[in-house]
Protein backbone atom coordinates (compact mmCIF):
# COMPACT_ATOMS: atom_id res chain seq x y z
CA UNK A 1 0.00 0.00 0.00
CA UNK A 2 1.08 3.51 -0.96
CA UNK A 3 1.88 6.08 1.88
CA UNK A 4 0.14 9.36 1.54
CA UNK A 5 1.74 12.22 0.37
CA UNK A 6 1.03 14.64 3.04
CA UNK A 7 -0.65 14.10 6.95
CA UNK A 8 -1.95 17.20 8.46
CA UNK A 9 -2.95 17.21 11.90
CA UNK A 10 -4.67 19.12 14.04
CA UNK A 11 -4.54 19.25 18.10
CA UNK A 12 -6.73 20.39 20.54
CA UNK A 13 -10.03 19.22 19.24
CA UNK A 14 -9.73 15.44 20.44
CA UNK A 15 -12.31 15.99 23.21
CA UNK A 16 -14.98 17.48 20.75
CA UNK A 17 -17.56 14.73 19.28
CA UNK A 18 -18.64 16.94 16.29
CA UNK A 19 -17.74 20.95 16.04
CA UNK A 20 -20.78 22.73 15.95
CA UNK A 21 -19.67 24.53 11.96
CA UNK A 22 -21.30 26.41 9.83
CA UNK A 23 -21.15 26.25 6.14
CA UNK A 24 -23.36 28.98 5.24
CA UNK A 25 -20.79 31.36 6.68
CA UNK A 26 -17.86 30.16 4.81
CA UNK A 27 -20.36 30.07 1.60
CA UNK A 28 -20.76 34.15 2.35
CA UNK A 29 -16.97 34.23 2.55
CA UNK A 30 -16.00 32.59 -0.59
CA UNK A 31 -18.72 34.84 -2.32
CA UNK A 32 -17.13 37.91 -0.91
CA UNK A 33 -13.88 37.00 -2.05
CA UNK A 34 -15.15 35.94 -5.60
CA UNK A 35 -16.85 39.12 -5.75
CA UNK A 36 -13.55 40.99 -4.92
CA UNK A 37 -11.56 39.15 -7.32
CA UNK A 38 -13.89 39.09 -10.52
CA UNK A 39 -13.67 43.02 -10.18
CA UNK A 40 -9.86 43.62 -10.15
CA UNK A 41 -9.96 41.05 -13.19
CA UNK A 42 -12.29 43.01 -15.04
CA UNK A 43 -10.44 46.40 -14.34
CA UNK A 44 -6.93 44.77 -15.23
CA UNK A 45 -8.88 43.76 -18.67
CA UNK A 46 -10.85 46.81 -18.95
CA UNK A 47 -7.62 49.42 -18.97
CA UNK A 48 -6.51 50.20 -22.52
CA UNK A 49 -8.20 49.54 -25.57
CA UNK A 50 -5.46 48.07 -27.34
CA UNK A 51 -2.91 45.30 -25.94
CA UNK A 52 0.05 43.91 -27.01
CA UNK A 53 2.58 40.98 -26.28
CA UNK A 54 3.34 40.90 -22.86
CA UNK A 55 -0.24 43.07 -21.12
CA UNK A 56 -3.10 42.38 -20.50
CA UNK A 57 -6.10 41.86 -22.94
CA UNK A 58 -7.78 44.98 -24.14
CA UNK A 59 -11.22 45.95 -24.51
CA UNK A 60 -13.24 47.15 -27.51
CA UNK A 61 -16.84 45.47 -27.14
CA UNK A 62 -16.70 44.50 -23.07
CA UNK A 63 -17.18 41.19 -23.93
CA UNK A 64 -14.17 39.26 -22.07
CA UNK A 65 -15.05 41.59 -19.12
CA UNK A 66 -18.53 40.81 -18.90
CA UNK A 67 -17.59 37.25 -19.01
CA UNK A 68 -15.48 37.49 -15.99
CA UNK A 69 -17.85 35.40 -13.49
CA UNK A 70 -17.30 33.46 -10.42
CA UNK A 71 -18.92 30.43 -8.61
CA UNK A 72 -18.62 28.80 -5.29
CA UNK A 73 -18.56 24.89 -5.33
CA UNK A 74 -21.34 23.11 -3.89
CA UNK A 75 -19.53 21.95 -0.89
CA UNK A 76 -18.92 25.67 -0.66
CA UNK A 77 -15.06 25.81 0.25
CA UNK A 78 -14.33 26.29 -3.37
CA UNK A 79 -14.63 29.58 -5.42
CA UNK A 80 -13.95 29.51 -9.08
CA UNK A 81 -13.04 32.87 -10.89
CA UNK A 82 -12.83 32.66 -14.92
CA UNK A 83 -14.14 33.72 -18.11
CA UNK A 84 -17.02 31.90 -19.35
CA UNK A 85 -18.02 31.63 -22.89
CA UNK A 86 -20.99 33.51 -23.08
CA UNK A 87 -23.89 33.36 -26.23
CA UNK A 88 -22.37 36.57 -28.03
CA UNK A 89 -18.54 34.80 -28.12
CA UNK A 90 -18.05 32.93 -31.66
CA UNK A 91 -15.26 31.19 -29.82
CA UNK A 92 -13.93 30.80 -26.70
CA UNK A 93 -11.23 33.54 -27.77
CA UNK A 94 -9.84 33.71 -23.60
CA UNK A 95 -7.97 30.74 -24.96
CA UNK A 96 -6.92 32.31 -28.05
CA UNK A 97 -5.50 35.42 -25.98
CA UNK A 98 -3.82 33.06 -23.23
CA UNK A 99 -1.84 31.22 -26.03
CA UNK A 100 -1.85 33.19 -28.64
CA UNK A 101 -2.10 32.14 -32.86
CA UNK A 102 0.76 32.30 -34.93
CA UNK A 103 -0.07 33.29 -38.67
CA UNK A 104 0.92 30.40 -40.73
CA UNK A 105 -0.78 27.36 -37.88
CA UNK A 106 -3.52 25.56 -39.79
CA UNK A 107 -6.52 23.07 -38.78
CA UNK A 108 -6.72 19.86 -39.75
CA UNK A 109 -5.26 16.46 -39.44
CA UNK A 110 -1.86 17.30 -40.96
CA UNK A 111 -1.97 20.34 -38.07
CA UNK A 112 0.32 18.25 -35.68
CA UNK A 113 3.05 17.71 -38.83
CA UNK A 114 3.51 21.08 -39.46
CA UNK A 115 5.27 23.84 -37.06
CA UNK A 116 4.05 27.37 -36.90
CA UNK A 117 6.88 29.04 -37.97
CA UNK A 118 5.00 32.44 -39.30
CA UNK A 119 4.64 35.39 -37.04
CA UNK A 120 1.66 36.19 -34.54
CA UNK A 121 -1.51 36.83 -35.46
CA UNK A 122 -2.59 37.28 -32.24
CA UNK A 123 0.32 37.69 -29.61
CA UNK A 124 0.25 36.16 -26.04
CA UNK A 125 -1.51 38.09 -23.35
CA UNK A 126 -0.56 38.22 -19.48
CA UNK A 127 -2.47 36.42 -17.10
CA UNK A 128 -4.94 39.13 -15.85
CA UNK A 129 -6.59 36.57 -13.88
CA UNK A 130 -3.49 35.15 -11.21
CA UNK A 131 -2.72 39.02 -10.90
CA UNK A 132 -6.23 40.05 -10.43
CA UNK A 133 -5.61 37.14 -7.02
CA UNK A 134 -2.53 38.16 -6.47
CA UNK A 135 -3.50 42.12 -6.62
CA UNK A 136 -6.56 41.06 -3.89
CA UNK A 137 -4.33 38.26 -2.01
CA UNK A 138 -4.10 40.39 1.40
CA UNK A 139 -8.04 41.17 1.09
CA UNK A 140 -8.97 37.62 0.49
CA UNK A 141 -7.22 36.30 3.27
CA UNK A 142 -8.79 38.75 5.96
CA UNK A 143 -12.14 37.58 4.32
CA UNK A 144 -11.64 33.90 4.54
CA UNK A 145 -10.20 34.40 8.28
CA UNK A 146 -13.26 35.90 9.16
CA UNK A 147 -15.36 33.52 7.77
CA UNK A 148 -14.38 30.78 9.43
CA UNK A 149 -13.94 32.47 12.81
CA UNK A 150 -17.64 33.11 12.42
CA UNK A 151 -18.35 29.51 11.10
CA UNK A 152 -16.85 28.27 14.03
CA UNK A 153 -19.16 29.69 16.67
């Protein structure tokens, strides 16, 4: 049998039978802190109209920004904080701005033969996304403390 990876133990709650928790708190918490992220992504998208290799994605319809959305798991100690293809997207183009097209890569089954040589047609973009968390990380925390303080009473 294979050992676990990791053990993580906590002391000082041997002598309870069952902690007396509340999910619905931490559910408000992880809300909050989706709520607080989704924004800073959308204003890291939303500042220049035109982007290059290297920044962040610009905006000329709203469309990527408007598709910033976040959910919290059902379990609720999950939140999830990225684009969504909505019913005005042709594509899923967050992909195409994430890795970017080069000008001479072509579709079909020969596609895996061939090596885009060509320049870009559409350049790499940063991640707005980890910086939007990263940006919020001190925020998020004091949320999430919170939360489970007050789940825990």
């Amino acid at each position: 049998m294979a050992r676990p990876a990791a053990y993580l133990h906590f002391d000082g709650f041997d002598s309870y039978g069952k902690l007396d928790f509340d999910k619905k708190e931490i559910r408000k918490g992880m809300r909050k802190a989706g709520v607080l992220v989704r924004a800073e992504g959308r204003k890291l998208v939303s500042k220049r109209a035109v982007s290059g290799k290297g920044q962040y994605p610009g905006m000329r319809k709203g469309r990527l920004r408007r598709s910033i959305t976040y959910r919290v798991s059902r379990a609720g100690f999950l939140v999830k904080i990225e684009p969504q293809k909505t019913a005005d997207m042709k594509d899923f183009y967050p992909a195409y701005l994430w890795y970017g097209v080069r000008r001479s890569a072509k579709r079909g089954k020969s596609h895996k033969k061939q090596e885009a040589t060509g320049a870009w047609r559409i350049e790499p973009r940063e991640n707005y996304m980890v910086d939007a968390l990263n940006n919020s990380k001190d925020a998020v925390r004091s949320i999430l403390k919170q939360a489970f303080a007050a789940a825990l009473r």
